[in-house]
C-alpha atoms as a PDB file:
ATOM      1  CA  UNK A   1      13.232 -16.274  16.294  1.00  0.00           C
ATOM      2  CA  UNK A   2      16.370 -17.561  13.879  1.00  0.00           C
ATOM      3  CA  UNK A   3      16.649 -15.708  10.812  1.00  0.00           C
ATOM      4  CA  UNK A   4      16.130 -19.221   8.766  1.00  0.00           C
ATOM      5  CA  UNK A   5      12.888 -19.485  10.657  1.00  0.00           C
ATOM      6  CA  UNK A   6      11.788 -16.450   9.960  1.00  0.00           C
ATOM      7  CA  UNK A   7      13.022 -17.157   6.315  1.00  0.00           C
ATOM      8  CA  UNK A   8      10.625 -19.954   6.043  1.00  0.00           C
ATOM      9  CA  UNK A   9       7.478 -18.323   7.865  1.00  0.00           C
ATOM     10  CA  UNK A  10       8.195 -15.132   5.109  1.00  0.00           C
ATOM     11  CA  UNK A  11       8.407 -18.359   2.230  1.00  0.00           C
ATOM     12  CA  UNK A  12       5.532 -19.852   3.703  1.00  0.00           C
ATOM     13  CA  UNK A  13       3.381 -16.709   3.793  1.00  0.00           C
ATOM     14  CA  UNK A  14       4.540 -16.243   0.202  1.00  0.00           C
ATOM     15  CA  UNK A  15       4.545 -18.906  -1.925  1.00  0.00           C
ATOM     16  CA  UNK A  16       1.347 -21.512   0.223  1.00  0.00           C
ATOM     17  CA  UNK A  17      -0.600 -18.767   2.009  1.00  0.00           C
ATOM     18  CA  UNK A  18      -1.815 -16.380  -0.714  1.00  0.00           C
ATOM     19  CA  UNK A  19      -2.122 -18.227  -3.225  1.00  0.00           C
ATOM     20  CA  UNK A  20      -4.363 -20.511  -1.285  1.00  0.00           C
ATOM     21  CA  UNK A  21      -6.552 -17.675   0.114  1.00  0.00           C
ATOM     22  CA  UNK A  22      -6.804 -15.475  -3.022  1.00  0.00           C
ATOM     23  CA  UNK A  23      -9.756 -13.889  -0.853  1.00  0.00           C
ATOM     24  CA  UNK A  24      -6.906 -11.891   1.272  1.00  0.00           C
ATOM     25  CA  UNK A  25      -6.954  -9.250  -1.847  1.00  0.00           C
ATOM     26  CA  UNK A  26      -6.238  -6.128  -0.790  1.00  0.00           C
ATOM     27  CA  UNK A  27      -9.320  -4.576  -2.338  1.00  0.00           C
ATOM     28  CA  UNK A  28     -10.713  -1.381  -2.464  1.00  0.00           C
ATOM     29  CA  UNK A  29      -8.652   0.536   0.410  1.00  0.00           C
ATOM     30  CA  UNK A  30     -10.372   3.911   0.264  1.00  0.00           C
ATOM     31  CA  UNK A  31     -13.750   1.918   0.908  1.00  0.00           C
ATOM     32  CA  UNK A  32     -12.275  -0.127   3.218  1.00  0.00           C
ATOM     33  CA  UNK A  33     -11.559   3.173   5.304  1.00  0.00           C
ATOM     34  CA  UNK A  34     -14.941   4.884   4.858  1.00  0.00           C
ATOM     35  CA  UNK A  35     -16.253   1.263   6.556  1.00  0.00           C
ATOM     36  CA  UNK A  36     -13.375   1.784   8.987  1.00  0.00           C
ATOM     37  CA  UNK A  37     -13.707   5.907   9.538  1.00  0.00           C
ATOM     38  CA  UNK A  38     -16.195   5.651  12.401  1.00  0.00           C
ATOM     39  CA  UNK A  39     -14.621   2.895  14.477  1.00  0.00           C
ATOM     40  CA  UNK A  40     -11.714   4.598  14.266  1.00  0.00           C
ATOM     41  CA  UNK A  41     -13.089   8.045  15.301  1.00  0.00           C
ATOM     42  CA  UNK A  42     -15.051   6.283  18.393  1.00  0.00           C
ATOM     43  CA  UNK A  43     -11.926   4.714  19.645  1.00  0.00           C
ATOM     44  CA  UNK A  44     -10.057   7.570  19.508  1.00  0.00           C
ATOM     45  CA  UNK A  45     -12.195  10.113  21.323  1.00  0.00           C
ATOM     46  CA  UNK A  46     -10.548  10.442  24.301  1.00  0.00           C
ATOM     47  CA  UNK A  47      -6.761   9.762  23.317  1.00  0.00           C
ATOM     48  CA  UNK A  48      -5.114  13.176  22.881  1.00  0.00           C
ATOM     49  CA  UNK A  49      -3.612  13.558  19.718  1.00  0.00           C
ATOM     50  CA  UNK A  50       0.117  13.426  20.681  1.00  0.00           C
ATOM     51  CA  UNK A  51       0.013  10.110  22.068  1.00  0.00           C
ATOM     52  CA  UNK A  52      -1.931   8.259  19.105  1.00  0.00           C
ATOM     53  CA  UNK A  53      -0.513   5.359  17.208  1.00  0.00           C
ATOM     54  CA  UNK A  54      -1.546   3.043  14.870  1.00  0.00           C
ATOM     55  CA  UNK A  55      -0.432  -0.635  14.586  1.00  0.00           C
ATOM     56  CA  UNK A  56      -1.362  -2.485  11.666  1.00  0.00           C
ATOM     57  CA  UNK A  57      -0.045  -6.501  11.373  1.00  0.00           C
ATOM     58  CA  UNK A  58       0.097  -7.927   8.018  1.00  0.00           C
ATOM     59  CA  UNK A  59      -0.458  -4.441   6.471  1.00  0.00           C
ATOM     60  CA  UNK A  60       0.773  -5.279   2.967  1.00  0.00           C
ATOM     61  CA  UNK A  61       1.519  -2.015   0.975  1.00  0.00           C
ATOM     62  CA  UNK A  62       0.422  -0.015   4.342  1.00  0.00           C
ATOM     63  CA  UNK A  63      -1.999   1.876   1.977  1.00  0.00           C
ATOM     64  CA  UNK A  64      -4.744   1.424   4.800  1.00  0.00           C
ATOM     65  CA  UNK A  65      -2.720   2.159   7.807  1.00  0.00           C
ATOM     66  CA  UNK A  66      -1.900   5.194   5.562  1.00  0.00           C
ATOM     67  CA  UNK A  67      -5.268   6.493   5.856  1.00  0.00           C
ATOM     68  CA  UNK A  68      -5.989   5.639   9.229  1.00  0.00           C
ATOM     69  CA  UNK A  69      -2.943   7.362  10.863  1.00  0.00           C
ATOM     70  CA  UNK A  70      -3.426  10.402   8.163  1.00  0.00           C
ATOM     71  CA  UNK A  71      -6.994  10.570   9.642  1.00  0.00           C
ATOM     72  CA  UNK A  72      -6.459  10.143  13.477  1.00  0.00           C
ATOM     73  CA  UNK A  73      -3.153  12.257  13.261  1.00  0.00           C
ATOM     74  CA  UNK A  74      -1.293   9.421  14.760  1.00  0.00           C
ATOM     75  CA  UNK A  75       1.752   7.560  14.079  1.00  0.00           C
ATOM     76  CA  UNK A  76       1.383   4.146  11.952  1.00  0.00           C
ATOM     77  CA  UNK A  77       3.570   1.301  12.576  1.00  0.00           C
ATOM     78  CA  UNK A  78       2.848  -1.326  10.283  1.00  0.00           C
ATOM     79  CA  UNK A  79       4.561  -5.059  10.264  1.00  0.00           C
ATOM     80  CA  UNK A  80       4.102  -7.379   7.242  1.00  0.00           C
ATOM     81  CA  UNK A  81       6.485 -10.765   6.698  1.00  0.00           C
ATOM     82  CA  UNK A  82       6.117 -10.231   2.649  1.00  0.00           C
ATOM     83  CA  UNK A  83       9.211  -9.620   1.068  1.00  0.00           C
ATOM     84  CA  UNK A  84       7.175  -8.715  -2.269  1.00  0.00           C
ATOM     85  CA  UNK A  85       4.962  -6.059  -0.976  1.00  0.00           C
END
């Protein structure tokens, strides 16, 4: 992908997307978690800790992903095409 096209997907995402879905607020993370915590901890069961990691796309400030790789003791890789986040 050209940096121009990438340039207009991040423009896109920006200045249509969001303000069109104002229902993609980040909300209240720490809840979001708690609804998360036991998904997470069933999924994880059997991965040994060394080898966890956490991918999060379109993770904004990464203040979820936070959590989650805080809680599994994993590594979070998070990928977001805001510029203003």
């Amino acid at each position: 992908m050209s940096t121009a096209t990438l340039d207009n997907l991040r423009a896109y995402y920006e200045q249509e997307y969001l303000r069109n879905h104002p229902d993609m607020d980040v909300g209240d993370v720490p809840a979001k978690f708690e609804a998360l915590r036991p998904f997470l901890d069933e999924a994880s069961r059997d991965i040994p800790h060394g080898s966890r990691r956490v991918v999060e796309i379109g993770c904004g400030s990464g203040a979820l992903l936070t959590l989650a790789a805080r809680h599994l003791q994993a590594q979070g890789i998070g990928v977001d095409l805001s510029g203003t986040v």
